[in-house]
ModelCIF file with pLDDT and N, C-alpha, C, O atoms, coordinates in Angstrom:
data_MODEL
#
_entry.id   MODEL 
#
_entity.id                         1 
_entity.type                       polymer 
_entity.pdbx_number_of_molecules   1 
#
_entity_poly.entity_id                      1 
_entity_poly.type                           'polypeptide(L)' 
_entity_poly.nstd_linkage                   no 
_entity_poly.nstd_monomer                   no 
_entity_poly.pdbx_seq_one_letter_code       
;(UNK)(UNK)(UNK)(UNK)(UNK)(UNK)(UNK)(UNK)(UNK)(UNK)(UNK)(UNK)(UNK)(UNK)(UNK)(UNK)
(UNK)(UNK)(UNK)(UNK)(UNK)(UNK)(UNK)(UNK)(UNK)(UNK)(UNK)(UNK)(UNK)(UNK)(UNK)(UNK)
(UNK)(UNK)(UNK)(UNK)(UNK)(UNK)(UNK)(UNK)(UNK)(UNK)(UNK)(UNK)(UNK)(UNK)(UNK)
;
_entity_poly.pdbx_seq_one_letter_code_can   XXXXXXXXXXXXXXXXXXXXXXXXXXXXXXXXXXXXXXXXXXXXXXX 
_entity_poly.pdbx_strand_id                 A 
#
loop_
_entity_poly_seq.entity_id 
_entity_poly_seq.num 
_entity_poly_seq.mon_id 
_entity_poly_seq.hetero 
1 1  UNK n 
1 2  UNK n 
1 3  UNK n 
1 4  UNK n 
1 5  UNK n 
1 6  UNK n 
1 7  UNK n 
1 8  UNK n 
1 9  UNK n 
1 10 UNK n 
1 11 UNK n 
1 12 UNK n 
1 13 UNK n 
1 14 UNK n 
1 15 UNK n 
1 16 UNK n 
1 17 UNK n 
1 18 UNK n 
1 19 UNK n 
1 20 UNK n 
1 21 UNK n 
1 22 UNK n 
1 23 UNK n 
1 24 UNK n 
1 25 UNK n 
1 26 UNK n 
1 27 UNK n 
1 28 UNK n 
1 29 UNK n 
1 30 UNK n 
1 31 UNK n 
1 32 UNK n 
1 33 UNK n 
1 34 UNK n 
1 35 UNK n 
1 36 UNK n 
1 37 UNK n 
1 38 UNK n 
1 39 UNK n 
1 40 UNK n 
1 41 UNK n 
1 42 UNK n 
1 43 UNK n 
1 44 UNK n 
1 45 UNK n 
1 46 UNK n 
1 47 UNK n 
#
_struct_asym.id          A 
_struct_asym.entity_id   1 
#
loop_
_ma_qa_metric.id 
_ma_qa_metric.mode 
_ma_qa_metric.name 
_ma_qa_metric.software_group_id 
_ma_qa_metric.type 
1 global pLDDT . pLDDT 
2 local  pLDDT . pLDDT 
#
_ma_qa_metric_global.metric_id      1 
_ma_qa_metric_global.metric_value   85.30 
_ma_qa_metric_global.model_id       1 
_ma_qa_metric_global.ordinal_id     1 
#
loop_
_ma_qa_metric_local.label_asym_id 
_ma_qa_metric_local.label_comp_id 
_ma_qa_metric_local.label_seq_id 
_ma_qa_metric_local.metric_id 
_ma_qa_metric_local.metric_value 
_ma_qa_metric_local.model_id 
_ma_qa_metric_local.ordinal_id 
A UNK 1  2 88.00 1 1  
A UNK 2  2 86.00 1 2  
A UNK 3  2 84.00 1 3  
A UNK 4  2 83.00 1 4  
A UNK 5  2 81.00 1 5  
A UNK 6  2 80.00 1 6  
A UNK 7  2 79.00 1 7  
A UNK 8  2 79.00 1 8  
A UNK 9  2 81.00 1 9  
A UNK 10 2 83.00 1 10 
A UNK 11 2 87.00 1 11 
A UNK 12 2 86.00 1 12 
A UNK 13 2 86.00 1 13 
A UNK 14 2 86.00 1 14 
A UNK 15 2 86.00 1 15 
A UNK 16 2 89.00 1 16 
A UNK 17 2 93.00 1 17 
A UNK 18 2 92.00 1 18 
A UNK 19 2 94.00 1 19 
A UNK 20 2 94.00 1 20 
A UNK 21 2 95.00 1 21 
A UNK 22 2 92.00 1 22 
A UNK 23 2 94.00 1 23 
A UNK 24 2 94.00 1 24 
A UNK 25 2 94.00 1 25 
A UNK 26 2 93.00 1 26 
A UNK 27 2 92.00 1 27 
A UNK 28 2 93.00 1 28 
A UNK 29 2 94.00 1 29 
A UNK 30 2 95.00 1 30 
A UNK 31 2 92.00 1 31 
A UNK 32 2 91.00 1 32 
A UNK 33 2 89.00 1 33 
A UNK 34 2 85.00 1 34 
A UNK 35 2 82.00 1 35 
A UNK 36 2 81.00 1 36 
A UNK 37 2 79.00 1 37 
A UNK 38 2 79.00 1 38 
A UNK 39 2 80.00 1 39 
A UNK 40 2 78.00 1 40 
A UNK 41 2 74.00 1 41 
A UNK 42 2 71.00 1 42 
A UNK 43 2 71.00 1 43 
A UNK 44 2 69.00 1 44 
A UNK 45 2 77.00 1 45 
A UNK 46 2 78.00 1 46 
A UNK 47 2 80.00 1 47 
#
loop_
_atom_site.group_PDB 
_atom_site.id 
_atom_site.type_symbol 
_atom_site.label_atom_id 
_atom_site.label_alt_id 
_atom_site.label_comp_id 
_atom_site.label_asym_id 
_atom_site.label_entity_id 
_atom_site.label_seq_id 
_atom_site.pdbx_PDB_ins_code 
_atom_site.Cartn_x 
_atom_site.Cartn_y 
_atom_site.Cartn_z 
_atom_site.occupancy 
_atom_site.B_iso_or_equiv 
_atom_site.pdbx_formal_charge 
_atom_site.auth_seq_id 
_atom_site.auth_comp_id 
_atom_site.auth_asym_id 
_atom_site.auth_atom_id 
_atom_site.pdbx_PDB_model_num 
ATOM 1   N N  . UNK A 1 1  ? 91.673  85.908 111.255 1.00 88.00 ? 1  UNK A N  1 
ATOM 2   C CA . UNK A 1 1  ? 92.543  87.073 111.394 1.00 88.00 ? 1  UNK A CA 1 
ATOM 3   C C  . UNK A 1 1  ? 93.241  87.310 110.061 1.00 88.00 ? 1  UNK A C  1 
ATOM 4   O O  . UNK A 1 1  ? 93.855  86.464 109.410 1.00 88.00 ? 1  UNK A O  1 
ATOM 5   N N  . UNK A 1 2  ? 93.053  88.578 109.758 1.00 86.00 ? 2  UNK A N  1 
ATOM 6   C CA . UNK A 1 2  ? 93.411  88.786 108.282 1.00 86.00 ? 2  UNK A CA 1 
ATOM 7   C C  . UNK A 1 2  ? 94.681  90.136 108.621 1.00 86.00 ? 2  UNK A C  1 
ATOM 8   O O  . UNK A 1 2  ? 94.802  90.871 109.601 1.00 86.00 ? 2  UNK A O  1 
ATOM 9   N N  . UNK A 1 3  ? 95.593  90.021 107.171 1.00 84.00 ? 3  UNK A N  1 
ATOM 10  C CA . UNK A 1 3  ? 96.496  90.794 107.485 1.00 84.00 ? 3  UNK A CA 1 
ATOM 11  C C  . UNK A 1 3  ? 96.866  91.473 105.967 1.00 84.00 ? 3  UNK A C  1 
ATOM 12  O O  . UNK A 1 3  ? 97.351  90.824 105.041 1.00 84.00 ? 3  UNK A O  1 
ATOM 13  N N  . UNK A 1 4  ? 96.595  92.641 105.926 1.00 83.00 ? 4  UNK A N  1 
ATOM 14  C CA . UNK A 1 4  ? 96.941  93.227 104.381 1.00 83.00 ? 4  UNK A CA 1 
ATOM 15  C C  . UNK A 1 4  ? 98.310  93.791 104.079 1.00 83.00 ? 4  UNK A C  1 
ATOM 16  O O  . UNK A 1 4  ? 98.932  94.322 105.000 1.00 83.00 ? 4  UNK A O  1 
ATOM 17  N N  . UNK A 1 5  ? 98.719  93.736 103.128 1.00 81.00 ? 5  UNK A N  1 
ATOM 18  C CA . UNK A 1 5  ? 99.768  94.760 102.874 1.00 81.00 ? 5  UNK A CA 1 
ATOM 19  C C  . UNK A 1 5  ? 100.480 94.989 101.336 1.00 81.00 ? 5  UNK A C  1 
ATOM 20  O O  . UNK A 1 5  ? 99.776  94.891 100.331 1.00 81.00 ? 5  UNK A O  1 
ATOM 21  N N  . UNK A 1 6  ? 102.099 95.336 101.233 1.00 80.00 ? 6  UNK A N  1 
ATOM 22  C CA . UNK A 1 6  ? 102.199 94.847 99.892  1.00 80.00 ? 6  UNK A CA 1 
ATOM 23  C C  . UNK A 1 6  ? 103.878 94.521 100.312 1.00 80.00 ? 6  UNK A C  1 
ATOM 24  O O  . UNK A 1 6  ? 104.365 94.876 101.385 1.00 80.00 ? 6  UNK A O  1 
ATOM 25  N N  . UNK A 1 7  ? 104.653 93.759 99.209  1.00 79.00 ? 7  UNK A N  1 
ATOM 26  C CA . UNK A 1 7  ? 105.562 93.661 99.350  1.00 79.00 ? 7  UNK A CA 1 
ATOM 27  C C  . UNK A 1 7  ? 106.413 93.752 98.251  1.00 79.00 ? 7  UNK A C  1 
ATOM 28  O O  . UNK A 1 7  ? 106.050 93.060 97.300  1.00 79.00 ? 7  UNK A O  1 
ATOM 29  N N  . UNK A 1 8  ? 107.809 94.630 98.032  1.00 79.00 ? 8  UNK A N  1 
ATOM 30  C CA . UNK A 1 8  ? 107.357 94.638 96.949  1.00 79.00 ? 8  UNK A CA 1 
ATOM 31  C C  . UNK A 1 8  ? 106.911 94.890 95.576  1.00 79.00 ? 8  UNK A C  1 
ATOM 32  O O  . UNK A 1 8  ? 107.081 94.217 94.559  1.00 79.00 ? 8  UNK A O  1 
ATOM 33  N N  . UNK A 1 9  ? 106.330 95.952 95.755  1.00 81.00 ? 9  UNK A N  1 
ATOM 34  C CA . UNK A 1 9  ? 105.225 96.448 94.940  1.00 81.00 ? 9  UNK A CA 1 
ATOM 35  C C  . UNK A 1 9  ? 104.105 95.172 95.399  1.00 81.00 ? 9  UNK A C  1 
ATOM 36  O O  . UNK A 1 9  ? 103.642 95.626 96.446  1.00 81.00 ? 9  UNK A O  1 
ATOM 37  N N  . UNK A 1 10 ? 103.717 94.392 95.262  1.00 83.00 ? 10 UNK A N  1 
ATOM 38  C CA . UNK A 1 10 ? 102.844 93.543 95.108  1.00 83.00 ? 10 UNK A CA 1 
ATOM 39  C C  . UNK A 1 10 ? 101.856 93.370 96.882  1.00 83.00 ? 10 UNK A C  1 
ATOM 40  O O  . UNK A 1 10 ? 102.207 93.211 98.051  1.00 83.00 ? 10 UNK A O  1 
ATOM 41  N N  . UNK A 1 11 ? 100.275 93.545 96.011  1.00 87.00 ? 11 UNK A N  1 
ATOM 42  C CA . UNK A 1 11 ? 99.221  93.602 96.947  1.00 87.00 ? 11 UNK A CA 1 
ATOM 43  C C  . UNK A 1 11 ? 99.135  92.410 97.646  1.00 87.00 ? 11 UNK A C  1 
ATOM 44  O O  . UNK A 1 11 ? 99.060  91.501 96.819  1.00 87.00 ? 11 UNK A O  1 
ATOM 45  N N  . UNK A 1 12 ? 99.108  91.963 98.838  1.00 86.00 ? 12 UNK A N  1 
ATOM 46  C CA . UNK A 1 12 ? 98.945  90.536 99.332  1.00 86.00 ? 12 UNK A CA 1 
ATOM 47  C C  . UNK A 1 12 ? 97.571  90.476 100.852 1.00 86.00 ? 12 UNK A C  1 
ATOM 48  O O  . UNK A 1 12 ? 97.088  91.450 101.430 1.00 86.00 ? 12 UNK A O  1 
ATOM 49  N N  . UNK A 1 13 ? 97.357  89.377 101.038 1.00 86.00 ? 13 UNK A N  1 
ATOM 50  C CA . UNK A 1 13 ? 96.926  88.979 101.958 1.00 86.00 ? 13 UNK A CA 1 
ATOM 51  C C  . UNK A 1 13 ? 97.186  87.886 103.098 1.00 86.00 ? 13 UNK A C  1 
ATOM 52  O O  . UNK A 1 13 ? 96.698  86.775 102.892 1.00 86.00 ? 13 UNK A O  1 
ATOM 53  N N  . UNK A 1 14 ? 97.641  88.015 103.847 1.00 86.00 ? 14 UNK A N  1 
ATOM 54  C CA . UNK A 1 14 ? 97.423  86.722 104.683 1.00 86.00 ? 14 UNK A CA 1 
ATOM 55  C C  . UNK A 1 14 ? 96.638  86.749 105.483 1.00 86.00 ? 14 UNK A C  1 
ATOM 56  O O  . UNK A 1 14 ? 96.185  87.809 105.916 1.00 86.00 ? 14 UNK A O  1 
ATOM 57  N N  . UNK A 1 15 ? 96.223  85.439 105.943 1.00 86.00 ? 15 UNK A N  1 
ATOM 58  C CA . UNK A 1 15 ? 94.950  85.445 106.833 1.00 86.00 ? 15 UNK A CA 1 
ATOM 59  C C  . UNK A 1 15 ? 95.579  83.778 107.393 1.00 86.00 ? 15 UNK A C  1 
ATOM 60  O O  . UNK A 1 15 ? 96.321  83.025 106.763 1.00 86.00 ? 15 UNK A O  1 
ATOM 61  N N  . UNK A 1 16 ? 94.789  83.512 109.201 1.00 89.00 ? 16 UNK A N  1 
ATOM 62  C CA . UNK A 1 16 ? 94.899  82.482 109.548 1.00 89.00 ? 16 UNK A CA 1 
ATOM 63  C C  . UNK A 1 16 ? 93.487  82.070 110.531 1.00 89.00 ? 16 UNK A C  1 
ATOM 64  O O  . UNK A 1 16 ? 93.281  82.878 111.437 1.00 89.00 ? 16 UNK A O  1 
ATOM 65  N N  . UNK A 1 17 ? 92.978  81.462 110.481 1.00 93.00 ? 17 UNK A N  1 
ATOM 66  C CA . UNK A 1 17 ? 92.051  80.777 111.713 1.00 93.00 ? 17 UNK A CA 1 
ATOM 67  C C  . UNK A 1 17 ? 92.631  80.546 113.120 1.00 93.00 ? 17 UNK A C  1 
ATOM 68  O O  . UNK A 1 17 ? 93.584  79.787 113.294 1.00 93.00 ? 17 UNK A O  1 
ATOM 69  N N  . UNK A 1 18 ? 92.052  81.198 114.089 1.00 92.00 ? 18 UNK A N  1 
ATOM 70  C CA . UNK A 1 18 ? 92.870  80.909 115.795 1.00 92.00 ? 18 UNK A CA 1 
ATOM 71  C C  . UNK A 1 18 ? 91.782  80.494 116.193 1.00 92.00 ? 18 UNK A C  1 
ATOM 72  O O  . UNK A 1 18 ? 90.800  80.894 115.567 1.00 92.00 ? 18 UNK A O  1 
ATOM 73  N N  . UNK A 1 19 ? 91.518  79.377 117.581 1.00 94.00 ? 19 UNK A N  1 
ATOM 74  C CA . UNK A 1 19 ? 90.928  79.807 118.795 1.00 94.00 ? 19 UNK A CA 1 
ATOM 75  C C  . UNK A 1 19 ? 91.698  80.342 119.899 1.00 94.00 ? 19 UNK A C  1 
ATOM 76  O O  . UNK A 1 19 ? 92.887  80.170 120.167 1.00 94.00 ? 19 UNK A O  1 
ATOM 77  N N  . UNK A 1 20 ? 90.514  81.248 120.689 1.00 94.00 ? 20 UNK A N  1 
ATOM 78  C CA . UNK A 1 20 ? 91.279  82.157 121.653 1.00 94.00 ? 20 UNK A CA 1 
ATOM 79  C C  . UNK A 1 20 ? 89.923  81.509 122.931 1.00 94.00 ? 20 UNK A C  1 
ATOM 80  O O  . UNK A 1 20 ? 88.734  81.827 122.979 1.00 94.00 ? 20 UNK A O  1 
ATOM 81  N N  . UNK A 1 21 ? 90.751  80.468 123.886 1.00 95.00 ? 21 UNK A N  1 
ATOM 82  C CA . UNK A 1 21 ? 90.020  80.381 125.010 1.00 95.00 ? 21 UNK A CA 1 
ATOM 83  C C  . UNK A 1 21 ? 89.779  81.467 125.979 1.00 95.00 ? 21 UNK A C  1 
ATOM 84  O O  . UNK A 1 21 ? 90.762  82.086 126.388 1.00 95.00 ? 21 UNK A O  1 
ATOM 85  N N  . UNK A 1 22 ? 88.625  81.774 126.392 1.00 92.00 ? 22 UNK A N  1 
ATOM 86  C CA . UNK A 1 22 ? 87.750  82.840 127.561 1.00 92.00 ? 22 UNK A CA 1 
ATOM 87  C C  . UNK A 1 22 ? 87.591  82.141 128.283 1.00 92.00 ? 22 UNK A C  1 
ATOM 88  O O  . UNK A 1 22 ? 87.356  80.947 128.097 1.00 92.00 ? 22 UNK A O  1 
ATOM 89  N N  . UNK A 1 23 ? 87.716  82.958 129.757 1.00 94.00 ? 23 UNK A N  1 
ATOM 90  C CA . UNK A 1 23 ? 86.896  82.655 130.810 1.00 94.00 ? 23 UNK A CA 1 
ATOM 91  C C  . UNK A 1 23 ? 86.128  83.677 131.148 1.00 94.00 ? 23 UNK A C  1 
ATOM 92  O O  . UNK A 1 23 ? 86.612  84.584 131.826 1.00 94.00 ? 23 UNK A O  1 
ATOM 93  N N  . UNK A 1 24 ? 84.571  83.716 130.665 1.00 94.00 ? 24 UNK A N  1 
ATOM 94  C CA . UNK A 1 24 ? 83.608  84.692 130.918 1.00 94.00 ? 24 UNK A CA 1 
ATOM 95  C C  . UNK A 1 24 ? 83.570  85.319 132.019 1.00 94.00 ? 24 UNK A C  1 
ATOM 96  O O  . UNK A 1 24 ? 83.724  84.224 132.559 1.00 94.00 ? 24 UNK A O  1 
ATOM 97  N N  . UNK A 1 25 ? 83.506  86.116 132.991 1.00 94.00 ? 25 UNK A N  1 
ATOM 98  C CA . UNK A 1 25 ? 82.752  86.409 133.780 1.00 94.00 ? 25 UNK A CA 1 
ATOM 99  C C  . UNK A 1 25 ? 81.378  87.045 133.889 1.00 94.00 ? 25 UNK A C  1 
ATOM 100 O O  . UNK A 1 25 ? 80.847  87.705 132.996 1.00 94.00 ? 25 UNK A O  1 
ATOM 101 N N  . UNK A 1 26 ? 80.884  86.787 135.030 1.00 93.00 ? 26 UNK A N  1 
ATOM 102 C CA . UNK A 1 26 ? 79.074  87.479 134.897 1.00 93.00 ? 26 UNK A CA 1 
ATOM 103 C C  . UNK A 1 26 ? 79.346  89.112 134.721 1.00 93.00 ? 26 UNK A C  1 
ATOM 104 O O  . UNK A 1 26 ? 80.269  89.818 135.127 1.00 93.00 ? 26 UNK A O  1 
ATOM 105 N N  . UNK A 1 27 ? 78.525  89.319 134.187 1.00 92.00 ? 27 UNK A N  1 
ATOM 106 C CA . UNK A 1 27 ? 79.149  91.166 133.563 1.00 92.00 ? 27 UNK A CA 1 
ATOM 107 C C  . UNK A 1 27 ? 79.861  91.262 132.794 1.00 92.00 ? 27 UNK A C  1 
ATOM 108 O O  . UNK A 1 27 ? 79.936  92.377 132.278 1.00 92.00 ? 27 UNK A O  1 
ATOM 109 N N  . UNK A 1 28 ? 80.361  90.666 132.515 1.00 93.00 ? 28 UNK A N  1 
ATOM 110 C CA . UNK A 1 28 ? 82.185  91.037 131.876 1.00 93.00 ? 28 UNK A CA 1 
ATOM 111 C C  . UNK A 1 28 ? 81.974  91.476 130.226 1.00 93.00 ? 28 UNK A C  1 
ATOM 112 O O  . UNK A 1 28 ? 81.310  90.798 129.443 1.00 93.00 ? 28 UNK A O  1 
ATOM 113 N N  . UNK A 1 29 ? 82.539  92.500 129.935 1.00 94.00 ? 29 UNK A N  1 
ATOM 114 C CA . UNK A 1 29 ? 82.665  92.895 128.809 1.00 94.00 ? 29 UNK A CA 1 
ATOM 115 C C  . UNK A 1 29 ? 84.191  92.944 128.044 1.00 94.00 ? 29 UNK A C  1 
ATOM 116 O O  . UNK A 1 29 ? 85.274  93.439 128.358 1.00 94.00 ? 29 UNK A O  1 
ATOM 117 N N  . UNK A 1 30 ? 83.745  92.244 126.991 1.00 95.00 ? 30 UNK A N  1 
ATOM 118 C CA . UNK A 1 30 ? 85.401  92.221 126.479 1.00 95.00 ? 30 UNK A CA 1 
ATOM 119 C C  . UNK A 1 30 ? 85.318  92.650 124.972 1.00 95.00 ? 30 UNK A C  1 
ATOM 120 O O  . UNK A 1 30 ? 84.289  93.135 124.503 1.00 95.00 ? 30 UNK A O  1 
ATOM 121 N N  . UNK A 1 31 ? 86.648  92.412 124.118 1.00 92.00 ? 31 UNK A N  1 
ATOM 122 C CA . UNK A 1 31 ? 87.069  93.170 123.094 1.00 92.00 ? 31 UNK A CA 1 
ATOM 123 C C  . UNK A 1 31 ? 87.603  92.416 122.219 1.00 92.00 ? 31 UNK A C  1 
ATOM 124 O O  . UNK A 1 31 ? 88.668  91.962 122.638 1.00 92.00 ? 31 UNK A O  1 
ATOM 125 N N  . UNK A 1 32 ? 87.225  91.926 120.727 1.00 91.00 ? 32 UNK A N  1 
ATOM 126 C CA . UNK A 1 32 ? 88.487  90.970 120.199 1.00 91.00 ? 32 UNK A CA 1 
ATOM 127 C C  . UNK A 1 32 ? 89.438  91.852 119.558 1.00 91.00 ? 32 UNK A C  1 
ATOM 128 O O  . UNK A 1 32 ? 88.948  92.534 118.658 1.00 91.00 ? 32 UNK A O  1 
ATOM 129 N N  . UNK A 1 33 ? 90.666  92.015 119.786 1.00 89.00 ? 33 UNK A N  1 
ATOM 130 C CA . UNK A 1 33 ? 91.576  92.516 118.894 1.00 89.00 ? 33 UNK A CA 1 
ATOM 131 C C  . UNK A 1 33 ? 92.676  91.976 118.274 1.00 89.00 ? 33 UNK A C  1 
ATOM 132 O O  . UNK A 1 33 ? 93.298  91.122 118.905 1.00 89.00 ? 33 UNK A O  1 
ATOM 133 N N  . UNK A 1 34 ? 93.128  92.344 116.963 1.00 85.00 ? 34 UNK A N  1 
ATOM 134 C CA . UNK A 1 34 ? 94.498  91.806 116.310 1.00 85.00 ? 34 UNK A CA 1 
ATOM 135 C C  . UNK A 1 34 ? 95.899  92.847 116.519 1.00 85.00 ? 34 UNK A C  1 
ATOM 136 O O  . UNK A 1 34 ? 96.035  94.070 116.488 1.00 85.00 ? 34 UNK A O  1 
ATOM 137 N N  . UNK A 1 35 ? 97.097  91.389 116.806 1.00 82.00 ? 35 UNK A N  1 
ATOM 138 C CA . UNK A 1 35 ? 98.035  92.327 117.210 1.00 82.00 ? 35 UNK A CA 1 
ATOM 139 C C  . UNK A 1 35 ? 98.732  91.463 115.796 1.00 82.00 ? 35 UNK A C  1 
ATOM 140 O O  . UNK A 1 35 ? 99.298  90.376 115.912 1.00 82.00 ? 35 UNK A O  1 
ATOM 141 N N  . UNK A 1 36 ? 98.579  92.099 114.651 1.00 81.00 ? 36 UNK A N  1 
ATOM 142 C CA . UNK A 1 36 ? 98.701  91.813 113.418 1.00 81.00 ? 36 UNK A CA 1 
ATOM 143 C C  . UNK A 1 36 ? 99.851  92.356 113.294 1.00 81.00 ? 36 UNK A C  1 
ATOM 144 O O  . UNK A 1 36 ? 99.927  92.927 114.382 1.00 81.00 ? 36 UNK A O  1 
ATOM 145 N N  . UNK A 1 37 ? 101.120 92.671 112.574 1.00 79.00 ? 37 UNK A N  1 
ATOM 146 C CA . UNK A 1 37 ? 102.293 93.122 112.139 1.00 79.00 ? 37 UNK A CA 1 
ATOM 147 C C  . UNK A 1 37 ? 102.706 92.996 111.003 1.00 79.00 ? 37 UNK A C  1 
ATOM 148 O O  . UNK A 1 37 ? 102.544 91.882 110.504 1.00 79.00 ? 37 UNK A O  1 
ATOM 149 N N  . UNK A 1 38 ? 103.156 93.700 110.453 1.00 79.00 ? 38 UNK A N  1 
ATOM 150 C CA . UNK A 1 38 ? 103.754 93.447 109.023 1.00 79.00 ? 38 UNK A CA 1 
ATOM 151 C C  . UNK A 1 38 ? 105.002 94.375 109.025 1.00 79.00 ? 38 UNK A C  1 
ATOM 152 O O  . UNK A 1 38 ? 104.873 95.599 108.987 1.00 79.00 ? 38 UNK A O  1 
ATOM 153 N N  . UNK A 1 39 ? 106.324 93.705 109.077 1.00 80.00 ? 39 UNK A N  1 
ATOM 154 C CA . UNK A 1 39 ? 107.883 94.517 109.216 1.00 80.00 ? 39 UNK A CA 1 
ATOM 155 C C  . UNK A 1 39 ? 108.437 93.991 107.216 1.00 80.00 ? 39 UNK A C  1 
ATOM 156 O O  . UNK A 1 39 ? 108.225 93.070 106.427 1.00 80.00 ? 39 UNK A O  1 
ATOM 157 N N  . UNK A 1 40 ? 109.210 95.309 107.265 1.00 78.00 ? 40 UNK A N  1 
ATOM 158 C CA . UNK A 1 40 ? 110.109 95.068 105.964 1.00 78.00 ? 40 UNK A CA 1 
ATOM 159 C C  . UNK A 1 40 ? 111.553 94.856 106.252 1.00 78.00 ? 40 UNK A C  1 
ATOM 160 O O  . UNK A 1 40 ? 111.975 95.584 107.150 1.00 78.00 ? 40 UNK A O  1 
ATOM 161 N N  . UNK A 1 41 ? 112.162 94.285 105.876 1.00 74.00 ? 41 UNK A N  1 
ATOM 162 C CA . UNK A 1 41 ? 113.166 93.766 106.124 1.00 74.00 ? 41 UNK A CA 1 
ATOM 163 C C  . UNK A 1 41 ? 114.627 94.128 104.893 1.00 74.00 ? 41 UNK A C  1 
ATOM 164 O O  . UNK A 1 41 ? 114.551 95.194 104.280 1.00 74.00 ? 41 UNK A O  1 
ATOM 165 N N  . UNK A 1 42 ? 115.511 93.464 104.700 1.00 71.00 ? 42 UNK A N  1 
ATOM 166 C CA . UNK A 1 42 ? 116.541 93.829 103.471 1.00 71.00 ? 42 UNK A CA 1 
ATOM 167 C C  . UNK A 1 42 ? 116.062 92.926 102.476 1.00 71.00 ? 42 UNK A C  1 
ATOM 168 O O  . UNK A 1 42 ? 115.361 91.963 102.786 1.00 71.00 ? 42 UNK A O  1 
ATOM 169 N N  . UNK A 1 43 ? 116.359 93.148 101.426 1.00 71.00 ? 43 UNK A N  1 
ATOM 170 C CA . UNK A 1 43 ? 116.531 92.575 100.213 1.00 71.00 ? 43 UNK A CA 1 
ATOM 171 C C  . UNK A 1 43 ? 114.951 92.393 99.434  1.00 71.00 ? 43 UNK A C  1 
ATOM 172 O O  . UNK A 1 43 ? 114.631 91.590 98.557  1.00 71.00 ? 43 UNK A O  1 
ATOM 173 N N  . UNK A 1 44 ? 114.253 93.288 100.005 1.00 69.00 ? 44 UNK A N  1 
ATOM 174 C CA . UNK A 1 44 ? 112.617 93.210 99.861  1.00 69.00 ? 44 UNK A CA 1 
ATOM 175 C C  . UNK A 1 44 ? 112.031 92.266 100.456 1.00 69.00 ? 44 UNK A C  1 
ATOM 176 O O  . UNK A 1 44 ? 110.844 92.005 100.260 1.00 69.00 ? 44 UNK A O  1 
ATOM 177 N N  . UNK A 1 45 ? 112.954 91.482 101.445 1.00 77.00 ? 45 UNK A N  1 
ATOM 178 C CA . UNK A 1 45 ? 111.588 90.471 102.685 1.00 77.00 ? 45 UNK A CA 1 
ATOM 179 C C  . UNK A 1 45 ? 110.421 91.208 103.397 1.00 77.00 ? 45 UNK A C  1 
ATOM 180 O O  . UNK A 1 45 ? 110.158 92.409 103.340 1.00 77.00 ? 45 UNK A O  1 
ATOM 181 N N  . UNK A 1 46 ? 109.994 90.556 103.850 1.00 78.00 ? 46 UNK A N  1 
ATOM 182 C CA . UNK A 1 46 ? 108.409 91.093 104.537 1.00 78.00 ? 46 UNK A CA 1 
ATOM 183 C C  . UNK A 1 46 ? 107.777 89.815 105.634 1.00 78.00 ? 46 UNK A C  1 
ATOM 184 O O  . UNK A 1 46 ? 107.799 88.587 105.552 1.00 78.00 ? 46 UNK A O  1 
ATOM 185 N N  . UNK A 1 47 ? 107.417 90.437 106.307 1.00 80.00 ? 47 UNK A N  1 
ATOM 186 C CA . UNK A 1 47 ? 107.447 89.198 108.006 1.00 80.00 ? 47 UNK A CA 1 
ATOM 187 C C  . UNK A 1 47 ? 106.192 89.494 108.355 1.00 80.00 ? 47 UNK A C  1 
ATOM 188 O O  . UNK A 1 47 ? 105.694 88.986 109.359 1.00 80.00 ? 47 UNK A O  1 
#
């Protein structure tokens, strides 16, 4: 899971490795999605 942005001025990246346990079902169709965020904060922080 990767996460772009800048802070700053400055271009950055973070990224982390997850596992995400499933329980399949027969048929079942699913979706991976990122609930990624990037907030600015005072004094030029970035979260």
């Amino acid at each position: 899971n990767m996460q772009y942005g800048t802070a700053m001025n400055v271009q950055f990246t973070a990224w982390t490795y997850c596992a995400v346990d499933l329980e399949a079902a027969a048929g079942g169709d699913y979706q991976i999605l990122s609930d990624s965020d990037q907030r600015s904060g005072g004094a030029g922080d970035t979260a």
